[in-house]
PDB file of N, CA and C in Angstrom:
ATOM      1  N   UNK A   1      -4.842 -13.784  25.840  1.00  0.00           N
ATOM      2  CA  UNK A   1      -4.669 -13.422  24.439  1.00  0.00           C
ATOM      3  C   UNK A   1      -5.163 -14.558  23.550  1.00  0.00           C
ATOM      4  N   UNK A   2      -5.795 -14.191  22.074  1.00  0.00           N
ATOM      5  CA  UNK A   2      -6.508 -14.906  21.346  1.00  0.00           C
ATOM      6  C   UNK A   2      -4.957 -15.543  20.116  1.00  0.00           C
ATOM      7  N   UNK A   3      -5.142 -16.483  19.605  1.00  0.00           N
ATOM      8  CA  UNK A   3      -4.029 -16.847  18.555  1.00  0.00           C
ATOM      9  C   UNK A   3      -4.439 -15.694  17.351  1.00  0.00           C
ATOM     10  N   UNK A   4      -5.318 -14.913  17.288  1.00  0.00           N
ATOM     11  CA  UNK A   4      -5.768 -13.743  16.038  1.00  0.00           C
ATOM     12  C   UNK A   4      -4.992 -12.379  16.779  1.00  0.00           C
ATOM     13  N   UNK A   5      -4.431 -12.551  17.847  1.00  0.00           N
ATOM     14  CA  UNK A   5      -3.824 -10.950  18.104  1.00  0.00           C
ATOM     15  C   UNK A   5      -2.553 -10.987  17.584  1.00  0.00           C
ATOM     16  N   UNK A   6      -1.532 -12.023  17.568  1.00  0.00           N
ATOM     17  CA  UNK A   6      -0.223 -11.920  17.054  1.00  0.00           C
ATOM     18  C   UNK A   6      -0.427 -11.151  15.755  1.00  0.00           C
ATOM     19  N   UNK A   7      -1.659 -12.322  15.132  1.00  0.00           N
ATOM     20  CA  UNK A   7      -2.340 -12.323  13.670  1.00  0.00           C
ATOM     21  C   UNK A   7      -2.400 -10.650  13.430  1.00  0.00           C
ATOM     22  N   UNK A   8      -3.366  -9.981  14.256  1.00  0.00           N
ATOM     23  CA  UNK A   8      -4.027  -8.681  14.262  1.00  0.00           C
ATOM     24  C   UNK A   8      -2.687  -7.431  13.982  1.00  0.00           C
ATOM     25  N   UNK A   9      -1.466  -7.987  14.924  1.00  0.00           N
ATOM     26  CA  UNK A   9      -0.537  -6.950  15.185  1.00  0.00           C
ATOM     27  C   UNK A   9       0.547  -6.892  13.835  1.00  0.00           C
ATOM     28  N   UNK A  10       0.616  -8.565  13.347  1.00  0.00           N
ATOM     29  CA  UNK A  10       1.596  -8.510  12.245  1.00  0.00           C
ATOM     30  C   UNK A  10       0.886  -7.449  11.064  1.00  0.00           C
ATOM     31  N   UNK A  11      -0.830  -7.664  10.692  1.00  0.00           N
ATOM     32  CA  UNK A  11      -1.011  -7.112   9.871  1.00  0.00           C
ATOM     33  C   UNK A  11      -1.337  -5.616  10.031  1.00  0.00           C
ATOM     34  N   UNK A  12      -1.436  -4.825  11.005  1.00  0.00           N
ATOM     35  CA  UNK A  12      -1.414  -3.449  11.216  1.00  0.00           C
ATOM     36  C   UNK A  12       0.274  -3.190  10.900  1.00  0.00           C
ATOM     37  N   UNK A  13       1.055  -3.867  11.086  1.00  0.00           N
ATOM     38  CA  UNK A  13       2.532  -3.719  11.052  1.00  0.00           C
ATOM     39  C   UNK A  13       2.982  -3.852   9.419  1.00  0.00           C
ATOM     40  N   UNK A  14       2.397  -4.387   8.720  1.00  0.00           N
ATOM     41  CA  UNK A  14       2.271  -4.949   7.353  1.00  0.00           C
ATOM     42  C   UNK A  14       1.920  -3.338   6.543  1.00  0.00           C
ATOM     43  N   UNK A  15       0.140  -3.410   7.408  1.00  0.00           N
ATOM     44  CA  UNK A  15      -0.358  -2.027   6.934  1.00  0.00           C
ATOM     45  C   UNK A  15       0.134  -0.591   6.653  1.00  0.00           C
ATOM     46  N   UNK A  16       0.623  -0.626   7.765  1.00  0.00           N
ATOM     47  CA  UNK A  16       1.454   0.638   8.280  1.00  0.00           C
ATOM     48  C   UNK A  16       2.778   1.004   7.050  1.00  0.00           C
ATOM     49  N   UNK A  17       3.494  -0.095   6.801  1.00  0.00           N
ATOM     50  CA  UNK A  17       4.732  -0.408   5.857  1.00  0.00           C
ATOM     51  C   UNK A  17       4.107   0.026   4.153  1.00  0.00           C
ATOM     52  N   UNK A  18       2.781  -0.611   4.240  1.00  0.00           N
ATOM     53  CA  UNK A  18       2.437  -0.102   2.526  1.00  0.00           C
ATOM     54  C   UNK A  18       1.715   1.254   2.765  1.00  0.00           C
ATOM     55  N   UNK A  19       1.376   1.994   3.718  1.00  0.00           N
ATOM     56  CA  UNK A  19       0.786   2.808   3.833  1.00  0.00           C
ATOM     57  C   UNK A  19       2.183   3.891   3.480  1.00  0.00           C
ATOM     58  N   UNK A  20       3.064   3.466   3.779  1.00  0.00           N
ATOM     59  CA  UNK A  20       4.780   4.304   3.624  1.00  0.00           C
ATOM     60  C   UNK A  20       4.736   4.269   2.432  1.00  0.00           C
ATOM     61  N   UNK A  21       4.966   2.834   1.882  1.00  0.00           N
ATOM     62  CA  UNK A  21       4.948   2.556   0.471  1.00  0.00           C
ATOM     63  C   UNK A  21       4.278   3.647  -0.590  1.00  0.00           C
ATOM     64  N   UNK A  22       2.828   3.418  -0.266  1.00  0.00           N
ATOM     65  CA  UNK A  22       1.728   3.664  -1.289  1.00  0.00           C
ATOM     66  C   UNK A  22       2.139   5.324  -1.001  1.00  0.00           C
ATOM     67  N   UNK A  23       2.466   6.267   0.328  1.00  0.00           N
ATOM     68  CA  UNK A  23       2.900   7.432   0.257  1.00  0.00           C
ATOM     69  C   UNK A  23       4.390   7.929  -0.995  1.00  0.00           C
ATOM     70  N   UNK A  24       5.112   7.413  -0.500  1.00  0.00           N
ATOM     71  CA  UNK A  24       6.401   7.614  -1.434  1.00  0.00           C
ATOM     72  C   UNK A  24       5.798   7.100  -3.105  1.00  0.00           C
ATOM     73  N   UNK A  25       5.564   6.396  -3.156  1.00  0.00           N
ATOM     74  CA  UNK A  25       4.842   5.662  -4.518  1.00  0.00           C
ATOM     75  C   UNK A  25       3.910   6.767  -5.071  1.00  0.00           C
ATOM     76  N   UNK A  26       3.420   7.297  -4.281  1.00  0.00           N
ATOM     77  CA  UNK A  26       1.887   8.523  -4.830  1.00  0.00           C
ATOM     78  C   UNK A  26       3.514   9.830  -5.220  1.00  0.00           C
ATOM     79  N   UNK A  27       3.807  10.202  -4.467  1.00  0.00           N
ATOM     80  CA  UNK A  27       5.581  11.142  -4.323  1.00  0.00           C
ATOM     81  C   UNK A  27       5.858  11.139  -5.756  1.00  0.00           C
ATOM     82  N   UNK A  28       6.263   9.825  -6.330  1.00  0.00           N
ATOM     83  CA  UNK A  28       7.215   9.401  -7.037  1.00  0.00           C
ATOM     84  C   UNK A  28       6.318   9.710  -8.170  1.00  0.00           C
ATOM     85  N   UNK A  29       4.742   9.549  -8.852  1.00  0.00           N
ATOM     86  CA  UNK A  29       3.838   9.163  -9.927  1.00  0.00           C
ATOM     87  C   UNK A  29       3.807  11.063  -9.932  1.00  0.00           C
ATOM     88  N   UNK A  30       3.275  11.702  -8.529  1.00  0.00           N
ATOM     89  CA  UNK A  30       3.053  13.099  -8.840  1.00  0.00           C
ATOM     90  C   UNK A  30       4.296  13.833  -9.606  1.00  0.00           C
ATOM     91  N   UNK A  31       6.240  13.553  -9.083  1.00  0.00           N
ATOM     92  CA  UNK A  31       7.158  14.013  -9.796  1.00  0.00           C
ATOM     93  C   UNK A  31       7.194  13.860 -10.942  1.00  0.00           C
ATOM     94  N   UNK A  32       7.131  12.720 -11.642  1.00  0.00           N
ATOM     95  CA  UNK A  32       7.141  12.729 -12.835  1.00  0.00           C
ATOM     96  C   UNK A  32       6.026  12.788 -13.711  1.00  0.00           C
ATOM     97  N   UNK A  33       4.962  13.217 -13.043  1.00  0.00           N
ATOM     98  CA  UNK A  33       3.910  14.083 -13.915  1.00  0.00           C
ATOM     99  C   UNK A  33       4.007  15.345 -14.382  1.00  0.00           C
ATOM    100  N   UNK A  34       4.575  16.028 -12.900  1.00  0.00           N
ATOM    101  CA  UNK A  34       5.135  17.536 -13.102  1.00  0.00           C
ATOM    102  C   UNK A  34       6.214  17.712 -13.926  1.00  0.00           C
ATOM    103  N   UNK A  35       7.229  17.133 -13.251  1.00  0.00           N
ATOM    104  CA  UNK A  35       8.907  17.013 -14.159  1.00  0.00           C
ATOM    105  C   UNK A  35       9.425  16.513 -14.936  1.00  0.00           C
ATOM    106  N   UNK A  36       8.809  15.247 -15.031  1.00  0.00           N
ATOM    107  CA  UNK A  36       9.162  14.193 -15.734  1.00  0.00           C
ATOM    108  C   UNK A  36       9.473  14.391 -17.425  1.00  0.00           C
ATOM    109  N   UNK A  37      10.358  13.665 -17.894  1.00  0.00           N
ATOM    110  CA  UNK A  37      10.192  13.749 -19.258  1.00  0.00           C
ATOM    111  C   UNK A  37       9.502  12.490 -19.925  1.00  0.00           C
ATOM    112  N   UNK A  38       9.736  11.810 -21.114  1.00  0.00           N
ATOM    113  CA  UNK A  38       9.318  10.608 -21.816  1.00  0.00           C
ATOM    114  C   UNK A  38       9.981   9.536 -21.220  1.00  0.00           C
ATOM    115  N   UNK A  39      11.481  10.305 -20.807  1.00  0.00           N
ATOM    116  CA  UNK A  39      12.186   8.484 -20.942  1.00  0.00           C
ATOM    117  C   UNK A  39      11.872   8.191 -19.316  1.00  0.00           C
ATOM    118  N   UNK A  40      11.031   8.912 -18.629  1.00  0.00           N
ATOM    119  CA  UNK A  40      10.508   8.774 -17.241  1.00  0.00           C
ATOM    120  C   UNK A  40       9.059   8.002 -17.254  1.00  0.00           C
ATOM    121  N   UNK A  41       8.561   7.960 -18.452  1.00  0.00           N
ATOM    122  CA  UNK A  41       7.731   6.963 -18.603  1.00  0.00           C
ATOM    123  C   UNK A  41       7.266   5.438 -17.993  1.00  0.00           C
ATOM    124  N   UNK A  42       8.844   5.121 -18.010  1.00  0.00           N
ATOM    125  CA  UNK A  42       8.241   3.679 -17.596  1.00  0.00           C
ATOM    126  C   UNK A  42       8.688   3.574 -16.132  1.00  0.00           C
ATOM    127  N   UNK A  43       9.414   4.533 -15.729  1.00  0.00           N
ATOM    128  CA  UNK A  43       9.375   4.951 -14.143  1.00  0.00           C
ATOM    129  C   UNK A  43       7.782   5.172 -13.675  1.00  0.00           C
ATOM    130  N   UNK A  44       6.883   5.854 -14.444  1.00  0.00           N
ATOM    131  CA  UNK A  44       5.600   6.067 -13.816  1.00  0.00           C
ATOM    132  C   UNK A  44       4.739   4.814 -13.960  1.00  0.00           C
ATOM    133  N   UNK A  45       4.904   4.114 -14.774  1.00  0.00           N
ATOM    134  CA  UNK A  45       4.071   3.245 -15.304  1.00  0.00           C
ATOM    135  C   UNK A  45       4.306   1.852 -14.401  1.00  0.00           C
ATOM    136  N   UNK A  46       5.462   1.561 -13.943  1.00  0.00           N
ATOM    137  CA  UNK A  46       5.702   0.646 -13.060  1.00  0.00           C
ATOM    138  C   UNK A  46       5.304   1.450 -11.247  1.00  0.00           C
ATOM    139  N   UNK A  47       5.433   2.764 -11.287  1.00  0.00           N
ATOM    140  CA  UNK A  47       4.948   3.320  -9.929  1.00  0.00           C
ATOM    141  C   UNK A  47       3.563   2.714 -10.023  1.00  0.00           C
ATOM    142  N   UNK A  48       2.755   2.941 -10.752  1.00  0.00           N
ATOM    143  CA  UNK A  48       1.267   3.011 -11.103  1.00  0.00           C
ATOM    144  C   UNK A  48       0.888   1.549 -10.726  1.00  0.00           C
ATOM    145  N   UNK A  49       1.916   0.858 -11.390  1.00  0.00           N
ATOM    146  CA  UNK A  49       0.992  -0.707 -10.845  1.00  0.00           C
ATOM    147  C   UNK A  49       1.433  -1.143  -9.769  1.00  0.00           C
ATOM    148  N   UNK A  50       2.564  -0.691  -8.937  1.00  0.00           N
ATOM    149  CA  UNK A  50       2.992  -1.378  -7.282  1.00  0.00           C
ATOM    150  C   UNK A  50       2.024  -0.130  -6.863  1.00  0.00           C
ATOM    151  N   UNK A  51       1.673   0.727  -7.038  1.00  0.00           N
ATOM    152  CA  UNK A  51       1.084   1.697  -5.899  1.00  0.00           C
ATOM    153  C   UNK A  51      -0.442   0.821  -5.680  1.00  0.00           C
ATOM    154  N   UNK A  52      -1.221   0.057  -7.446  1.00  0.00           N
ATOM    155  CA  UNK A  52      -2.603  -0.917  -7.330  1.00  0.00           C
ATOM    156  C   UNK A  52      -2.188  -1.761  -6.465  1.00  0.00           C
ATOM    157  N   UNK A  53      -1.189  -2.680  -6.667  1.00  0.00           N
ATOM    158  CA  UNK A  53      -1.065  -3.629  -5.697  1.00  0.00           C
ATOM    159  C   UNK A  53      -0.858  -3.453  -4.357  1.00  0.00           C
ATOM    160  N   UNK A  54      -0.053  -2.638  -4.692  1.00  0.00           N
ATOM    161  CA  UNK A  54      -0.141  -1.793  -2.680  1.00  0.00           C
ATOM    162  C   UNK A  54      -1.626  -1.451  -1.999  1.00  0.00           C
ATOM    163  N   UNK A  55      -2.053  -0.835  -3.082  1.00  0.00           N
ATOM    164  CA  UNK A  55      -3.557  -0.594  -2.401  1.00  0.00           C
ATOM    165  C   UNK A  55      -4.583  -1.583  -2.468  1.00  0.00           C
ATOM    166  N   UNK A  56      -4.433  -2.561  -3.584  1.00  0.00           N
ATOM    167  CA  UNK A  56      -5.191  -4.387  -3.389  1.00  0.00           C
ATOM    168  C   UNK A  56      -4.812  -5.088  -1.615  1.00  0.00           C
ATOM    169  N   UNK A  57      -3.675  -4.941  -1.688  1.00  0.00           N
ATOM    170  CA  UNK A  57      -2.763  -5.224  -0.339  1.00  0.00           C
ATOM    171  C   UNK A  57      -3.915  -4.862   0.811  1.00  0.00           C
ATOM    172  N   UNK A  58      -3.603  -3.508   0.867  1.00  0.00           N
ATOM    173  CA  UNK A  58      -4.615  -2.680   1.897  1.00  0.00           C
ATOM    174  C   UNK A  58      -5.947  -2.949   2.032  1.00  0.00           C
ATOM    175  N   UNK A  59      -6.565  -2.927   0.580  1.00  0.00           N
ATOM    176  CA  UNK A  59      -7.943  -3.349   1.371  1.00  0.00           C
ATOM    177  C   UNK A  59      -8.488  -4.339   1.846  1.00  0.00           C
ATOM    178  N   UNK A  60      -7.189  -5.544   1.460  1.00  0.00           N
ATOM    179  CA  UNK A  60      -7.596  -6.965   1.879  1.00  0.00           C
ATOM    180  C   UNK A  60      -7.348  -7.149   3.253  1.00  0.00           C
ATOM    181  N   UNK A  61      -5.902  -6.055   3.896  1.00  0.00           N
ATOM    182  CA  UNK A  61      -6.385  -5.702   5.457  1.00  0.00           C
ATOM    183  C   UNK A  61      -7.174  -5.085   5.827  1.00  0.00           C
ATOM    184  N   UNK A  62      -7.657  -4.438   5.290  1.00  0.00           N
ATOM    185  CA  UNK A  62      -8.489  -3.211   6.058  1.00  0.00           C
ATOM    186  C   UNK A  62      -9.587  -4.765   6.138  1.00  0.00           C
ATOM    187  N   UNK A  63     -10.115  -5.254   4.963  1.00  0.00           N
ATOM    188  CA  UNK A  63     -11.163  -6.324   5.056  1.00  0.00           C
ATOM    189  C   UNK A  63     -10.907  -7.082   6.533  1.00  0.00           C
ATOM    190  N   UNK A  64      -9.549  -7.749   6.696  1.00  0.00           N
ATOM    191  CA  UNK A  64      -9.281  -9.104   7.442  1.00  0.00           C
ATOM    192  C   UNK A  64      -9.374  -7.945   8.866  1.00  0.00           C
ATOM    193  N   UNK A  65      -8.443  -6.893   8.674  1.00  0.00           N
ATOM    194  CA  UNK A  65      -9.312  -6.587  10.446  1.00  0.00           C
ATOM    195  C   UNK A  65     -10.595  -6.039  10.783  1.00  0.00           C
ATOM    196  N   UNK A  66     -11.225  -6.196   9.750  1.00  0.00           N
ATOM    197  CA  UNK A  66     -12.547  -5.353   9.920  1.00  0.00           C
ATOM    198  C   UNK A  66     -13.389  -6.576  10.822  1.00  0.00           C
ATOM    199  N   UNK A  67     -13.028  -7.857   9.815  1.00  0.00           N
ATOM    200  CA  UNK A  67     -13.880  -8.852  10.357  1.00  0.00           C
ATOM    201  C   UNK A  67     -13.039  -9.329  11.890  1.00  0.00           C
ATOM    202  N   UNK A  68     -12.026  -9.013  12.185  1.00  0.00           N
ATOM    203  CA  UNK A  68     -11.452  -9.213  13.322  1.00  0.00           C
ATOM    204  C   UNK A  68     -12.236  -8.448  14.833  1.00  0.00           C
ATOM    205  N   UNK A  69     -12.637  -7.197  14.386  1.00  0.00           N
ATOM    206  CA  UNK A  69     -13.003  -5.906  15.007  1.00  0.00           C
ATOM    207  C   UNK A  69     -14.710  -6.714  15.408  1.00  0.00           C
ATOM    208  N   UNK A  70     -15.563  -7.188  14.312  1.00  0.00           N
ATOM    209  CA  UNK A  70     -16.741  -7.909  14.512  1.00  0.00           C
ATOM    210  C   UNK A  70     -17.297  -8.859  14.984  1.00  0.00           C
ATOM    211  N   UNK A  71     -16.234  -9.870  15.417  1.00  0.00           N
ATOM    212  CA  UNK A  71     -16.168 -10.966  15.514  1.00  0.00           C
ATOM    213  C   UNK A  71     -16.183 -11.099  17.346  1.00  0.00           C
TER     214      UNK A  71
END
């Protein structure tokens, strides 16, 4: 085993966790589009920016194992 597989496994394990995230998070932005009223506003508006960062998150793994996969 290479010292990059521990590496490899924490971040598929990482991945996997915002991939939950960014699901329930997408859940949460679609309800209160449909249902939502005004004072649900800043419920969507804070979904909206952890769901970016969740998905900034992701592609910086998807990046780090890509180059893992090439290497």
């Amino acid at each position: 085993m290479t010292s990059a597989d521990p590496d490899s496994t924490r971040l598929r394990e990482e991945r996997a966790e915002l991939l939950d995230r960014r699901a329930k998070l997408s859940e949460s932005i679609e309800r209160v589009q449909h249902v939502g009223s005004a004072a649900d506003g800043e419920e969507y508006v804070e979904a909206r920016e952890e769901k970016a960062l969740v998905q900034t998150r992701l592609d910086e793994i998807d990046e780090i194992l890509a180059g893992d996969r090439r290497s």
